[in-house]
Structure formats: structure tokens, C-alpha cells
PDB file of N, CA and C in Angstrom:
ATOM      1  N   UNK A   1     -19.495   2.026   2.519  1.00  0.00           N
ATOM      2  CA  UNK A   1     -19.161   3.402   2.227  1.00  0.00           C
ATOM      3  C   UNK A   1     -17.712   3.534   1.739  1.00  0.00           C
ATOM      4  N   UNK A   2     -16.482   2.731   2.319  1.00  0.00           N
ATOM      5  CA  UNK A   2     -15.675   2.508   2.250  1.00  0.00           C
ATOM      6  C   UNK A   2     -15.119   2.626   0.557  1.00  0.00           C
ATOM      7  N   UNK A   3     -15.888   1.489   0.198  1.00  0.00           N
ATOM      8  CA  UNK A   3     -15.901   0.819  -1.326  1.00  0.00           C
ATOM      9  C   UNK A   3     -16.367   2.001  -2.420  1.00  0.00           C
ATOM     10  N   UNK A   4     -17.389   3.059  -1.891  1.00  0.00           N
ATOM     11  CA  UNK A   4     -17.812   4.040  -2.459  1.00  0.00           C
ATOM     12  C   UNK A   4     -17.274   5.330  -2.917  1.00  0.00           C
ATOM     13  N   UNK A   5     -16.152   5.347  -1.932  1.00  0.00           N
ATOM     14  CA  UNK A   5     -15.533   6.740  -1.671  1.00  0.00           C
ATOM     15  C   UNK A   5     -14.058   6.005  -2.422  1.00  0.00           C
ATOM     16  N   UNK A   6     -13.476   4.698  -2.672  1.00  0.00           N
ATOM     17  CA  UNK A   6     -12.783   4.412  -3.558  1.00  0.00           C
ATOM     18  C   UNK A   6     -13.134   4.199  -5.289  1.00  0.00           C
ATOM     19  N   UNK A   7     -14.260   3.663  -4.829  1.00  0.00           N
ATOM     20  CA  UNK A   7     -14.345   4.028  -6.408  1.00  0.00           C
ATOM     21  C   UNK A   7     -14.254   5.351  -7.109  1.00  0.00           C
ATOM     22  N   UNK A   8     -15.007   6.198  -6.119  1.00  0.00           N
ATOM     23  CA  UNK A   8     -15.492   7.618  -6.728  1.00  0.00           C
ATOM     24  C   UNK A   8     -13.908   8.417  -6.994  1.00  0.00           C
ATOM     25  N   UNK A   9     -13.257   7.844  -5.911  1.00  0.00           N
ATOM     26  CA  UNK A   9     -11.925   8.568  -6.550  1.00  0.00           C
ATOM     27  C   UNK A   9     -11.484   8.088  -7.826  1.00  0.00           C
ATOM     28  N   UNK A  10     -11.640   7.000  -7.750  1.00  0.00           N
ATOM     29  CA  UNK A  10     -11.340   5.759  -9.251  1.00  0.00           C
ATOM     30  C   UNK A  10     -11.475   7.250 -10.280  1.00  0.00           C
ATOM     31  N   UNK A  11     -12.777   6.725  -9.997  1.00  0.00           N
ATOM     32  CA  UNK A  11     -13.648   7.427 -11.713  1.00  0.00           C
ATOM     33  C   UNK A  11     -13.243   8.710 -11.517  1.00  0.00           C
ATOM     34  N   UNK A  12     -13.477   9.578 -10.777  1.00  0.00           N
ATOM     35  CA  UNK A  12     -12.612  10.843 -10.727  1.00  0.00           C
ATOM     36  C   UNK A  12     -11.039  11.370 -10.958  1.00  0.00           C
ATOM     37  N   UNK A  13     -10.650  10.273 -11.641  1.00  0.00           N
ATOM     38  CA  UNK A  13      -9.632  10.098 -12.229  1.00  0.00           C
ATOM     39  C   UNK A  13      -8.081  11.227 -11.264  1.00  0.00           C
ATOM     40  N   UNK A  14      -8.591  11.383 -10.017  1.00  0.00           N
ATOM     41  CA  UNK A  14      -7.275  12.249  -9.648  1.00  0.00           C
ATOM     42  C   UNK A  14      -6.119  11.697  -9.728  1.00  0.00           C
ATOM     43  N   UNK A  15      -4.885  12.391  -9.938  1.00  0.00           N
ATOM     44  CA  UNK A  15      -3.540  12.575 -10.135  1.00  0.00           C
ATOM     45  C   UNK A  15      -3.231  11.938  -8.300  1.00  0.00           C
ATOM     46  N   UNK A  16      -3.686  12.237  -7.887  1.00  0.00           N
ATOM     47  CA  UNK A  16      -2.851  11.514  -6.544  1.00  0.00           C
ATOM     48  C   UNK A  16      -4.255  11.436  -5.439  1.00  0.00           C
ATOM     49  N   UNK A  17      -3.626   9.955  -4.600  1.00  0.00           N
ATOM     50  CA  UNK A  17      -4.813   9.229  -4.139  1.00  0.00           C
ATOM     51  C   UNK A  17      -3.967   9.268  -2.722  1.00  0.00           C
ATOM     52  N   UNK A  18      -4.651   9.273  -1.763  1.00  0.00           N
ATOM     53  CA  UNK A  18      -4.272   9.251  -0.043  1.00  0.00           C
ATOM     54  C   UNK A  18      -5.087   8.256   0.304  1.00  0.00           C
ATOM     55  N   UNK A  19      -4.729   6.989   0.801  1.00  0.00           N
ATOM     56  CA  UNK A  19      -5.418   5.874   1.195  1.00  0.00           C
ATOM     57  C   UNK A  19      -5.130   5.688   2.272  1.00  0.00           C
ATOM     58  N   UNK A  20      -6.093   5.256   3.370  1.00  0.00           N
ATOM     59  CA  UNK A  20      -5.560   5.065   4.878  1.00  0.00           C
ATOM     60  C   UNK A  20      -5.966   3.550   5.317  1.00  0.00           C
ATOM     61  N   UNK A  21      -5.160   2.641   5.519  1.00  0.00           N
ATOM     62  CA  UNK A  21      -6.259   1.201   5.422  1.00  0.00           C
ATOM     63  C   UNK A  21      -7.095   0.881   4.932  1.00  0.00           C
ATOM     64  N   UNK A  22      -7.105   1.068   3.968  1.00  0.00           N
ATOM     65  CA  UNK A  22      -8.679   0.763   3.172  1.00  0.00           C
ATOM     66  C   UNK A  22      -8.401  -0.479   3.285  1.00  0.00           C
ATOM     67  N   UNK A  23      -7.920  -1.744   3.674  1.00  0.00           N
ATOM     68  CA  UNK A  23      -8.388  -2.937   3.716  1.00  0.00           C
ATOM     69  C   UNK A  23      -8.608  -3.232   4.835  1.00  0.00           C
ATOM     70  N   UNK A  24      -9.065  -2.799   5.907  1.00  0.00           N
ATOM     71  CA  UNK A  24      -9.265  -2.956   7.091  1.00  0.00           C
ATOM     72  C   UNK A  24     -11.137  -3.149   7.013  1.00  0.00           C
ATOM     73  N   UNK A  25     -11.977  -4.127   6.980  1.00  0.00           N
ATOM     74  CA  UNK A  25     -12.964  -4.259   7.279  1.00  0.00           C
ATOM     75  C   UNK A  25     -13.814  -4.825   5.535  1.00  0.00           C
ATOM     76  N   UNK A  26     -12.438  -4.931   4.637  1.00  0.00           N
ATOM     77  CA  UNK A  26     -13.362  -5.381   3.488  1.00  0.00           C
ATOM     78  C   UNK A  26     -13.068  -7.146   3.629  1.00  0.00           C
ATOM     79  N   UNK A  27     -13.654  -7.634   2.675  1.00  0.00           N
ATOM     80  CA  UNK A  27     -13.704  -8.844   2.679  1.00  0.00           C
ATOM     81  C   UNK A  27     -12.600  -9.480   1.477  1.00  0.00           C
ATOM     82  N   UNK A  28     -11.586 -10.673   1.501  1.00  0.00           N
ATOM     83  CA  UNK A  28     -10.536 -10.483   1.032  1.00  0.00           C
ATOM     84  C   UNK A  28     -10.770 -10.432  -0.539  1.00  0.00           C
ATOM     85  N   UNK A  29     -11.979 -11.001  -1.184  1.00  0.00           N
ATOM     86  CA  UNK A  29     -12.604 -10.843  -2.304  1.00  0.00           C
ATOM     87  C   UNK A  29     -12.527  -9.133  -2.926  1.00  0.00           C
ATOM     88  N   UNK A  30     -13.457  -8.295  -2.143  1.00  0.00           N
ATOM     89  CA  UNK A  30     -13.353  -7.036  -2.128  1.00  0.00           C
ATOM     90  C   UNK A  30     -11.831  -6.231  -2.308  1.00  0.00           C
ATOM     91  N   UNK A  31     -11.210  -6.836  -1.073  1.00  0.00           N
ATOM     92  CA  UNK A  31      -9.557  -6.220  -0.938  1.00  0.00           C
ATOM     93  C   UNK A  31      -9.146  -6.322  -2.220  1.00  0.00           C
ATOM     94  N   UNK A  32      -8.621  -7.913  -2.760  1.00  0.00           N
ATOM     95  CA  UNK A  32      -8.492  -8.078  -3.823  1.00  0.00           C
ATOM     96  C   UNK A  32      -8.793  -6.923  -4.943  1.00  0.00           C
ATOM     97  N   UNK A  33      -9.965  -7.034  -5.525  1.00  0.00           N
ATOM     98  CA  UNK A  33     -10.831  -6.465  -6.270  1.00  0.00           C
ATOM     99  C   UNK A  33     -10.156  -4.949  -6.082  1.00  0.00           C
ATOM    100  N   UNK A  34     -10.224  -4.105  -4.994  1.00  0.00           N
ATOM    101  CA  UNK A  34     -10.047  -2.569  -5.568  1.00  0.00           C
ATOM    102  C   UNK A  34      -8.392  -2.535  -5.126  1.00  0.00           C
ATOM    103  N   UNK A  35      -7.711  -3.795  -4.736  1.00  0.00           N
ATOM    104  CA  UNK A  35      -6.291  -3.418  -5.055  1.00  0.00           C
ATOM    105  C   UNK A  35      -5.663  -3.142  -6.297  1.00  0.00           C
ATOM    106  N   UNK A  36      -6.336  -4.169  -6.781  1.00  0.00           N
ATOM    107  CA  UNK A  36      -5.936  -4.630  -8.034  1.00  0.00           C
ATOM    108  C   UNK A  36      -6.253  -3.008  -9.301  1.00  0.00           C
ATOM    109  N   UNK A  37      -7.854  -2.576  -9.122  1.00  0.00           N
ATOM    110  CA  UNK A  37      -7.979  -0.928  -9.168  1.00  0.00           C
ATOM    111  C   UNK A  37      -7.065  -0.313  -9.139  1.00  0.00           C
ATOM    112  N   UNK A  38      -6.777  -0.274  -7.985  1.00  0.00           N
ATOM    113  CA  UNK A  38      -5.905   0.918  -7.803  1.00  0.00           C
ATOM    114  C   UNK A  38      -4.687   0.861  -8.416  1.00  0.00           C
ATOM    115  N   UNK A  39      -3.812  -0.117  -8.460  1.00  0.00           N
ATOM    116  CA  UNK A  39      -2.418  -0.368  -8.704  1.00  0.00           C
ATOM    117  C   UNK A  39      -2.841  -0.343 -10.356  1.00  0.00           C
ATOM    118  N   UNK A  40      -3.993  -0.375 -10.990  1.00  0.00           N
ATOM    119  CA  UNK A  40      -3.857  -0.469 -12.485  1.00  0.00           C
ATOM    120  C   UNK A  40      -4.108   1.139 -13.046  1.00  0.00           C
ATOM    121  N   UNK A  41      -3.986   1.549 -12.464  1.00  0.00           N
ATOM    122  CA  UNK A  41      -4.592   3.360 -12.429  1.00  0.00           C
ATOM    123  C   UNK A  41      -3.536   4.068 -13.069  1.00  0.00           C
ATOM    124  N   UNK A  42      -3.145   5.507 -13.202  1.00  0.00           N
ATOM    125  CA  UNK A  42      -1.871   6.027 -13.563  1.00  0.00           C
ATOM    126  C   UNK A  42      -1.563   6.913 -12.372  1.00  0.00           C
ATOM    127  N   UNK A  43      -2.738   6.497 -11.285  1.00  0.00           N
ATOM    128  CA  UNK A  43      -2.408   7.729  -9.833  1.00  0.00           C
ATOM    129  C   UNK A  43      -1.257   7.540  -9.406  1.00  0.00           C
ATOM    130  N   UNK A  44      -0.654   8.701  -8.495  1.00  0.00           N
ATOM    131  CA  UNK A  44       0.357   8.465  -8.014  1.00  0.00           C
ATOM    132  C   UNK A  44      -0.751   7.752  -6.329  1.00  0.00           C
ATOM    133  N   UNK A  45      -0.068   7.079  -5.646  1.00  0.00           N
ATOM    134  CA  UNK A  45      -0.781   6.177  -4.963  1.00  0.00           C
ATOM    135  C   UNK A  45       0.314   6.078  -3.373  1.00  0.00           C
ATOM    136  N   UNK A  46      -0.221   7.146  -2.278  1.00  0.00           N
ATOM    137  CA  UNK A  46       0.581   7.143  -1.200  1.00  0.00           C
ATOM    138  C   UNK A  46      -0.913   6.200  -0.216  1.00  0.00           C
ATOM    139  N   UNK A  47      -0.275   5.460   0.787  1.00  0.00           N
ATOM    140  CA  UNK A  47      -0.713   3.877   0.909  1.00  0.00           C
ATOM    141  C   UNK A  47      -0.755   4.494   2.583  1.00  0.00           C
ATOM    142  N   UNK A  48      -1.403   4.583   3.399  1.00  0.00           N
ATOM    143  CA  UNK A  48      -1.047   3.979   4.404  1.00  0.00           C
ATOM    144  C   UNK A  48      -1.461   2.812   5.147  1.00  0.00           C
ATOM    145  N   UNK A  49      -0.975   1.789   6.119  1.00  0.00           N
ATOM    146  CA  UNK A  49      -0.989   0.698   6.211  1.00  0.00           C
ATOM    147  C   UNK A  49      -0.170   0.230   6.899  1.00  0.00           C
ATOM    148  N   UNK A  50      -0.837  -0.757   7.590  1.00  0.00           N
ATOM    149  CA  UNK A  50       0.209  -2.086   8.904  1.00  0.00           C
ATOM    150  C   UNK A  50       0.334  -3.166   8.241  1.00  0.00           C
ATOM    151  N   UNK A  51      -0.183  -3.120   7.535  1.00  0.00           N
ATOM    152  CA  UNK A  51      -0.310  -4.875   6.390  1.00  0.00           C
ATOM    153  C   UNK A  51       1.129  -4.925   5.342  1.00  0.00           C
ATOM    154  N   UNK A  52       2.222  -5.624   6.168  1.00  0.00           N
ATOM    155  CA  UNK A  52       3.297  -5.734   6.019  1.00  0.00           C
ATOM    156  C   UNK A  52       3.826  -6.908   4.848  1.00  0.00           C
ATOM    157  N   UNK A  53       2.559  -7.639   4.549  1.00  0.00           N
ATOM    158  CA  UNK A  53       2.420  -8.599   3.472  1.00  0.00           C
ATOM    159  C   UNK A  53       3.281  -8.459   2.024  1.00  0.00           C
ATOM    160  N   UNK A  54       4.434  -8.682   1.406  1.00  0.00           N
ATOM    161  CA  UNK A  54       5.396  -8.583   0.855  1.00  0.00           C
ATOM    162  C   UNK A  54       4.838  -8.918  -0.927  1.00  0.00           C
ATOM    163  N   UNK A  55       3.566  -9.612  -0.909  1.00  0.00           N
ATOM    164  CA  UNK A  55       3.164  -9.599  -2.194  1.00  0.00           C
ATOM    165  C   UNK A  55       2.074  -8.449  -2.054  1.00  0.00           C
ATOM    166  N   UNK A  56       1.754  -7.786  -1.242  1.00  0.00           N
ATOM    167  CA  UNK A  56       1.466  -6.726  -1.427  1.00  0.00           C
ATOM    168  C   UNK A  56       1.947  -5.202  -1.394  1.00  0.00           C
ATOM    169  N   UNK A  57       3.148  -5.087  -0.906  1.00  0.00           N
ATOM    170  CA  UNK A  57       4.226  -3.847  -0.923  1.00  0.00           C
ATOM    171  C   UNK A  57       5.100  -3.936  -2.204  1.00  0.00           C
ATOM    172  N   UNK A  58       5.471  -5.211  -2.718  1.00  0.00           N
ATOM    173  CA  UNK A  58       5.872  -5.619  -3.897  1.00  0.00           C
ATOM    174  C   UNK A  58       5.235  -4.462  -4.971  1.00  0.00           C
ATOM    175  N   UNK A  59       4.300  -3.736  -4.801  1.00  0.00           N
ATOM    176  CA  UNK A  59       3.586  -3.321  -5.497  1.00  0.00           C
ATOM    177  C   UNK A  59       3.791  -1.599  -5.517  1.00  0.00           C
ATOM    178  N   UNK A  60       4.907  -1.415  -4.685  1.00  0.00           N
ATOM    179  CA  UNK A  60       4.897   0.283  -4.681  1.00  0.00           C
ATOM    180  C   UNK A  60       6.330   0.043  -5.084  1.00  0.00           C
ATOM    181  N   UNK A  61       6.631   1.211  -5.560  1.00  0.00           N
ATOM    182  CA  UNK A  61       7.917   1.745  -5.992  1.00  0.00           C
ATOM    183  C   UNK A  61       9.119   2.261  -4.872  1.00  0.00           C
ATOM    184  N   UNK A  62       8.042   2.975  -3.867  1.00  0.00           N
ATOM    185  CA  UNK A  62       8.972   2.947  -2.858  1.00  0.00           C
ATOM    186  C   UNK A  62       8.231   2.507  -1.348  1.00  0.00           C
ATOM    187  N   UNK A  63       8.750   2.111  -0.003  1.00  0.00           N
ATOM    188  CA  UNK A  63       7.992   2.250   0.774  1.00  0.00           C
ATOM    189  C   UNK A  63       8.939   2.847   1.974  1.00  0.00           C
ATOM    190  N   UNK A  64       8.166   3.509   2.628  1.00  0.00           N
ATOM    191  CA  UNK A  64       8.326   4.667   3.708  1.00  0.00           C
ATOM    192  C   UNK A  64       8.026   4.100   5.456  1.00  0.00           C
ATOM    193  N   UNK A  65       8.845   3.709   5.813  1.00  0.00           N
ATOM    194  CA  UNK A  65       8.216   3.078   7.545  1.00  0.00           C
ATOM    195  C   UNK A  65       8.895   4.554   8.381  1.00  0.00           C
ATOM    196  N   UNK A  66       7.794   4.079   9.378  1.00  0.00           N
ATOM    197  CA  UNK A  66       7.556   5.541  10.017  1.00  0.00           C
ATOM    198  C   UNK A  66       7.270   5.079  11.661  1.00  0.00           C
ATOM    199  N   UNK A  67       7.992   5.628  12.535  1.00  0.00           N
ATOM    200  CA  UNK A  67       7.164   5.040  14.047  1.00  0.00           C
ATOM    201  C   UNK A  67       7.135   6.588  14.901  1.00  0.00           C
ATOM    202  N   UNK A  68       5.924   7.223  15.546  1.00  0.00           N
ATOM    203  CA  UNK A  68       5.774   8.255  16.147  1.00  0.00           C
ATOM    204  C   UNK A  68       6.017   9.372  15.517  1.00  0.00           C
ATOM    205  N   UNK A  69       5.831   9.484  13.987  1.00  0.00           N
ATOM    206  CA  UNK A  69       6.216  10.919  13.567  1.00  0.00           C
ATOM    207  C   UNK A  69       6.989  11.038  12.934  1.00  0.00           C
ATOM    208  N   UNK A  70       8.343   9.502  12.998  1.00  0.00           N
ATOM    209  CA  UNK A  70       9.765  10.092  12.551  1.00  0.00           C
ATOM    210  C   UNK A  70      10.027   8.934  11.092  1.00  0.00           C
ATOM    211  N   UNK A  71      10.619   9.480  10.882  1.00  0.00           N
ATOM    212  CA  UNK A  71      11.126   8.462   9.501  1.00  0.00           C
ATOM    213  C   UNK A  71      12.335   7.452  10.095  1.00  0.00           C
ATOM    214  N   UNK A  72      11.590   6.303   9.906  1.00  0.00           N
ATOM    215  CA  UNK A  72      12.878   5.287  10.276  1.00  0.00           C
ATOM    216  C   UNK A  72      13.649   4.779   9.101  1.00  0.00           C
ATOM    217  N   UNK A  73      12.690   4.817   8.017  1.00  0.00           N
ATOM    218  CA  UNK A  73      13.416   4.266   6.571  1.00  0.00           C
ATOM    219  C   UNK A  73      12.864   4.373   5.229  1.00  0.00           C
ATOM    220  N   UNK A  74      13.453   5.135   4.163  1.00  0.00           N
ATOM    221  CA  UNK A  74      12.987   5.268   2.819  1.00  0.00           C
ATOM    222  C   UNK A  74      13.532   4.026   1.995  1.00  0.00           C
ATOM    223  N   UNK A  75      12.663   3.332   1.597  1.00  0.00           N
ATOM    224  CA  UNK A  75      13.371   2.224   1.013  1.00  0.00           C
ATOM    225  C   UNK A  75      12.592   1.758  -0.497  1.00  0.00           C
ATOM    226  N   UNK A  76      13.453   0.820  -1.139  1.00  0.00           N
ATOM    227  CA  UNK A  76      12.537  -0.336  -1.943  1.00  0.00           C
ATOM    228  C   UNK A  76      12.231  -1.289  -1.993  1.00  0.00           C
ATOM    229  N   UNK A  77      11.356  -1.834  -2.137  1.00  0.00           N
ATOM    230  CA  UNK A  77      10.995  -2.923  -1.861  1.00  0.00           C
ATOM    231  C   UNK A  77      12.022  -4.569  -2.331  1.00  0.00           C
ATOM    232  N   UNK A  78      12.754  -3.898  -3.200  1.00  0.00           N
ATOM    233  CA  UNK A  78      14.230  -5.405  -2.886  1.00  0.00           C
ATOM    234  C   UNK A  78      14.798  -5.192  -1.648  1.00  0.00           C
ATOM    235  N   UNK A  79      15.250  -4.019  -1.355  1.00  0.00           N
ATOM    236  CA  UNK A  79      15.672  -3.850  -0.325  1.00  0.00           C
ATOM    237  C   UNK A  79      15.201  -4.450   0.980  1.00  0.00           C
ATOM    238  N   UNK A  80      14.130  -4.223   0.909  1.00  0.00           N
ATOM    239  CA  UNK A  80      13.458  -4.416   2.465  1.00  0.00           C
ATOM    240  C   UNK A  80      13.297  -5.961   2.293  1.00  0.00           C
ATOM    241  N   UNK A  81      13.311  -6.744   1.368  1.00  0.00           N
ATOM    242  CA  UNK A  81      13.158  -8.209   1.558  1.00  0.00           C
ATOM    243  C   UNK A  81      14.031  -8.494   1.458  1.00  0.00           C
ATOM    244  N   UNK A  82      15.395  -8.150   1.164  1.00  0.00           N
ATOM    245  CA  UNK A  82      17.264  -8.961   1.477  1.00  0.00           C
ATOM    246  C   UNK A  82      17.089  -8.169   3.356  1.00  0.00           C
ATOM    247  N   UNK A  83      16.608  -7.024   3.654  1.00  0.00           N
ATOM    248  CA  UNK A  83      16.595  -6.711   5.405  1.00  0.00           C
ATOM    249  C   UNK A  83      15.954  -8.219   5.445  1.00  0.00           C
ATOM    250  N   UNK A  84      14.838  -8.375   5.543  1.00  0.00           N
ATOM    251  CA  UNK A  84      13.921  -9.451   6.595  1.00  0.00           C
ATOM    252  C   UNK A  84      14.735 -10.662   6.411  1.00  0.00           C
ATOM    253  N   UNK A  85      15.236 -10.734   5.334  1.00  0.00           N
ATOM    254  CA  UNK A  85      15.661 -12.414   4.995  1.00  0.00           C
ATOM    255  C   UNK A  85      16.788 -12.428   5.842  1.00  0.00           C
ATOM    256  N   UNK A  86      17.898 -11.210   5.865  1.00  0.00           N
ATOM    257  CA  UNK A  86      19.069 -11.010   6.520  1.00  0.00           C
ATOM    258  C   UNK A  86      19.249 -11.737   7.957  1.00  0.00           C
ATOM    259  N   UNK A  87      17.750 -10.462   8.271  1.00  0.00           N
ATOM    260  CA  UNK A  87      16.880 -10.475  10.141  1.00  0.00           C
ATOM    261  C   UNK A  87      16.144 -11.811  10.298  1.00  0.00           C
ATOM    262  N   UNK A  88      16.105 -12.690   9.245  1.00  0.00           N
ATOM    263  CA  UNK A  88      15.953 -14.223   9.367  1.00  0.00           C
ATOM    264  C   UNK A  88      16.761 -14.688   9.890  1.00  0.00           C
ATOM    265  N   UNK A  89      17.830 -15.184   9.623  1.00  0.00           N
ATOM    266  CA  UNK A  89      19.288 -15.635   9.188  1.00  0.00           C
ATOM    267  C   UNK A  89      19.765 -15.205  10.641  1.00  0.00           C
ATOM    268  N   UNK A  90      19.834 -14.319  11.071  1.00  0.00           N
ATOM    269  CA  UNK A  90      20.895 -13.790  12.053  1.00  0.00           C
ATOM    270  C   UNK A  90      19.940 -13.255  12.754  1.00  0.00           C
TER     271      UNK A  90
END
């Protein structure tokens, strides 16, 4: 159903898409497959997600971390990978 209700937005061509884990329960073939969708689209594309995977955030323009409600950080994605590498290091 999952896969259904993404496509249909696909083809319904809306201006802005609200995604909530949609990779939570597909198969990584599948994941693949309607990431790749989506990011080729002209939607504007707000993501939500725990999947912290860096070739996949690589892929938004900006990203937004959030814990209980509050905004902990508006960032970009160079940014947030000189943080982790930093929070490597030290």
C-alpha cells in the first residue's frame, strides 16, 4: 500500500510531498527504486526519517534535526558531515 500511495503522489504531480519513513518496511531494491523517484521529481520534498545514512541526506538541500518538538538544528548537509567527522576526531 505503501508503494501505492507513493506513486500516486508521483503521478499526481503535487508541488509538495510529506513523507514519513517511507523506507521503513520496503525492501532495499524497492527503497532504492522510489528514492531515486522522488529525488528526480521537481517536488519540493519534506522527508521525515531516523535513517541518518549520509549518502542518503546528501540528497536534500537542507536538513532539519528535531528532538521532542524543538529544533535542535537547521543545517546543510556539508555542514553536518565536517560536525560528525569533527565528533570523530575529538
Amino acid at each position: 500500500m505503501k508503494k501505492i500511495n507513493i506513486a500516486r503522489a508521483l503521478l499526481e504531480n503535487r508541488p509538495l510531498l510529506l513523507v514519513d519513513e517511507f523506507k521503513s518496511g520496503l525492501d532495499e531494491e524497492s527503497s532504492k527504486l522510489i528514492t531515486d523517484k522522488l529525488f528526480d521529481s521537481e517536488n519540493t520534498i519534506i522527508m521525515i526519517s531516523h535513517n541518518l545514512d549520509k549518502s542518503f541526506l546528501k540528497r536534500f538541500d537542507s536538513i532539519i534535526f528535531m528532538e521532542k518538538g524543538k529544533l535542535l538544528q537547521n543545517t546543510s548537509m556539508n555542514y553536518y558531515l565536517k560536525l560528525v567527522i569533527i565528533s570523530m576526531i575529538f
